[in-house]
Protein backbone atom coordinates (compact mmCIF):
# COMPACT_ATOMS: atom_id res chain seq x y z
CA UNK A 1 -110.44 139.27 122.88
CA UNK A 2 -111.87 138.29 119.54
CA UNK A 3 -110.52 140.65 116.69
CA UNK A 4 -113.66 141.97 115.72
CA UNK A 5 -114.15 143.11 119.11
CA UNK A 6 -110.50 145.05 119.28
CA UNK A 7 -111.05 146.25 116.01
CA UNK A 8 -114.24 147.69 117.21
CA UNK A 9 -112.61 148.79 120.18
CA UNK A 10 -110.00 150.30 118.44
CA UNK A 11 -112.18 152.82 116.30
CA UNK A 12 -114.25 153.49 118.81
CA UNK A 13 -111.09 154.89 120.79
CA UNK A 14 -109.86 156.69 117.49
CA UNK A 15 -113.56 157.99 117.17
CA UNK A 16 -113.11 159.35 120.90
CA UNK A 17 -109.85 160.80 120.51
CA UNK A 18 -110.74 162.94 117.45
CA UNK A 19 -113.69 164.18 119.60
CA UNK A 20 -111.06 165.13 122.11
CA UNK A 21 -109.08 166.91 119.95
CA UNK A 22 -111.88 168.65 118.22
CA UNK A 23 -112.86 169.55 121.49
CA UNK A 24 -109.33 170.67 122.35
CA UNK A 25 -109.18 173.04 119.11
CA UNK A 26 -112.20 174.65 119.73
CA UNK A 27 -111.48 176.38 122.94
CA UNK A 28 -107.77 177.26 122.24
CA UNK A 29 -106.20 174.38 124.40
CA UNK A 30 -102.57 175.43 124.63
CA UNK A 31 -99.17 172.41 124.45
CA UNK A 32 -101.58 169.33 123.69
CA UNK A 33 -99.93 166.22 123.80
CA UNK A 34 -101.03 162.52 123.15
CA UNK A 35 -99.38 159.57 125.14
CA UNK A 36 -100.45 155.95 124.09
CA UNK A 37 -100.40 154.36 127.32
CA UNK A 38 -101.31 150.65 125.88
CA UNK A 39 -99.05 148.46 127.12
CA UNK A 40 -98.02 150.35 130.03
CA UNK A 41 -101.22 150.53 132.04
CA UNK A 42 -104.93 148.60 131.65
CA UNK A 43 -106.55 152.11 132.66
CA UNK A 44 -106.60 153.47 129.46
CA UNK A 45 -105.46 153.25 125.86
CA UNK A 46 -104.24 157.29 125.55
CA UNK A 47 -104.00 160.16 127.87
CA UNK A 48 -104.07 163.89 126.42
CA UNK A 49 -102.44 166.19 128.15
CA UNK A 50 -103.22 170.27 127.39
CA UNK A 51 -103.05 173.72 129.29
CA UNK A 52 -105.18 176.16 129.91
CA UNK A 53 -104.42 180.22 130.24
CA UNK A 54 -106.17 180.62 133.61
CA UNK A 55 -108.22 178.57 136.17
CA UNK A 56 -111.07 179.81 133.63
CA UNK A 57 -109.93 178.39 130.82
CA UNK A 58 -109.17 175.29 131.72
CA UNK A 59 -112.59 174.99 133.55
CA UNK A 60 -113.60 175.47 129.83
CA UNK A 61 -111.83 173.40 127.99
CA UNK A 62 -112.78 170.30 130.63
CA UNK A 63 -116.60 171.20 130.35
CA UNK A 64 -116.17 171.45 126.15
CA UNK A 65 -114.74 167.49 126.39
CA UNK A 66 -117.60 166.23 128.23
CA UNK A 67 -119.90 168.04 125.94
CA UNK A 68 -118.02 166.75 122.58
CA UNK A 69 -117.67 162.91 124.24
CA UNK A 70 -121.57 163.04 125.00
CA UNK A 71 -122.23 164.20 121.49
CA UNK A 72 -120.32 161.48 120.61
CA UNK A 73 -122.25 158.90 122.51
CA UNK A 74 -119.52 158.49 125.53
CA UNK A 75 -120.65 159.80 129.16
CA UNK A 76 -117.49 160.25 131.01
CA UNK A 77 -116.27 158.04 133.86
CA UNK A 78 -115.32 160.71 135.83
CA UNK A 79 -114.65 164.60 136.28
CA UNK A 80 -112.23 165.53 138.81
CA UNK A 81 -110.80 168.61 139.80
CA UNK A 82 -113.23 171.14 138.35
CA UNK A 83 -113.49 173.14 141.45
CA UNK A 84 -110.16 174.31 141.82
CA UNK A 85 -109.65 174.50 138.29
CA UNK A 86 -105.75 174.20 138.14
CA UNK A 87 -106.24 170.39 137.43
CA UNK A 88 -109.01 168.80 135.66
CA UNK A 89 -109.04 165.01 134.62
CA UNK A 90 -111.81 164.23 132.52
CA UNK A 91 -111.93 160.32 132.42
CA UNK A 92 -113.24 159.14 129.15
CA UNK A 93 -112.59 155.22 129.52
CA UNK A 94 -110.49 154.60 126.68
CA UNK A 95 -109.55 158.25 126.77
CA UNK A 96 -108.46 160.27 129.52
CA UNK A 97 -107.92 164.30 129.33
CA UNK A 98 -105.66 166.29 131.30
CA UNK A 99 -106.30 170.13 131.33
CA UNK A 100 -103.66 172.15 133.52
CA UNK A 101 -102.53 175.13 134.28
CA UNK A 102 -99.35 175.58 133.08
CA UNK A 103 -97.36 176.09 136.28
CA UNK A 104 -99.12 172.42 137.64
CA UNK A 105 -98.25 170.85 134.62
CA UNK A 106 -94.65 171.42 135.48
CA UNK A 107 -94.67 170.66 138.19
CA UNK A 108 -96.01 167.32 138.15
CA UNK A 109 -94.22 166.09 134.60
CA UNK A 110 -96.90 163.99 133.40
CA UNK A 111 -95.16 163.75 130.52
CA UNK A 112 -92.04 162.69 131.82
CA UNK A 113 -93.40 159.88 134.10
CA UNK A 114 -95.54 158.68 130.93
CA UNK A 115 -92.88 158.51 127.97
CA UNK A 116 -89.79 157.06 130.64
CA UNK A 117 -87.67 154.69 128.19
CA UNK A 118 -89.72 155.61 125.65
CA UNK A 119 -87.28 155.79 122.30
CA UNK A 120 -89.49 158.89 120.75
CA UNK A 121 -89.11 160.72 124.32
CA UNK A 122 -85.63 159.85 125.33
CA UNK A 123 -84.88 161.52 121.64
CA UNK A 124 -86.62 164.76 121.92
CA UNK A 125 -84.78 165.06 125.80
CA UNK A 126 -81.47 164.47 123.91
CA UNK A 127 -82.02 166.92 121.01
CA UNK A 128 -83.68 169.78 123.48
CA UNK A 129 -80.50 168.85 125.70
């Protein structure tokens, strides 16, 4: 890839994630977290991960991303999970947002199976242990 392409790639990703996180912010997402997946998988660059208070909630936080990525000129991929509500994965390309309930989150350790052998998340498991 040309650099002028990956640079344009690159703030167009950085564009998108501050759209997320605005996004995020304005309907109270709860625990957000940001996991650069480059290198690890060609599915995306980063994946946020956030919770929601209720099935409600998170229904609302999902449906606030897709409005804030359209503003910004990105129509998501895919929206999955919106019926049930405990688990919605908005995919953004670049991006792709996680809203959960609290109790799913834990249960399925996103986090955790992202950050394995990374040195940032092997230190904060030390230091909490």
């Amino acid at each position: 890839m040309s650099q002028t392409l990956q640079r344009s790639k690159t703030a167009n990703a950085e564009s998108l994630r501050q759209h997320v996180l605005n996004a995020l912010d304005e309907l109270k997402a709860k625990d957000v977290r940001e996991i650069d997946v480059r290198g690890k998988t060609s599915i995306a660059d980063l994946l946020v991960i956030c919770s929601g208070t209720s099935a409600r909630h998170v229904k609302s936080i999902a449906d606030e991303v897709v409005k804030f990525a359209k503003k910004a000129g990105v129509m998501p991929l895919g929206v999955e999970g919106e019926q049930e509500a405990e688990w919605v994965l908005v995919d953004l390309g670049d991006v792709i947002v996680h809203v959960m309930l609290p109790r799913i989150r834990e249960f399925y350790g996103l986090e955790r199976l992202w950050t394995v052998g990374d040195r940032e998340a092997d230190n904060e498991a030390v230091n909490a242990g």
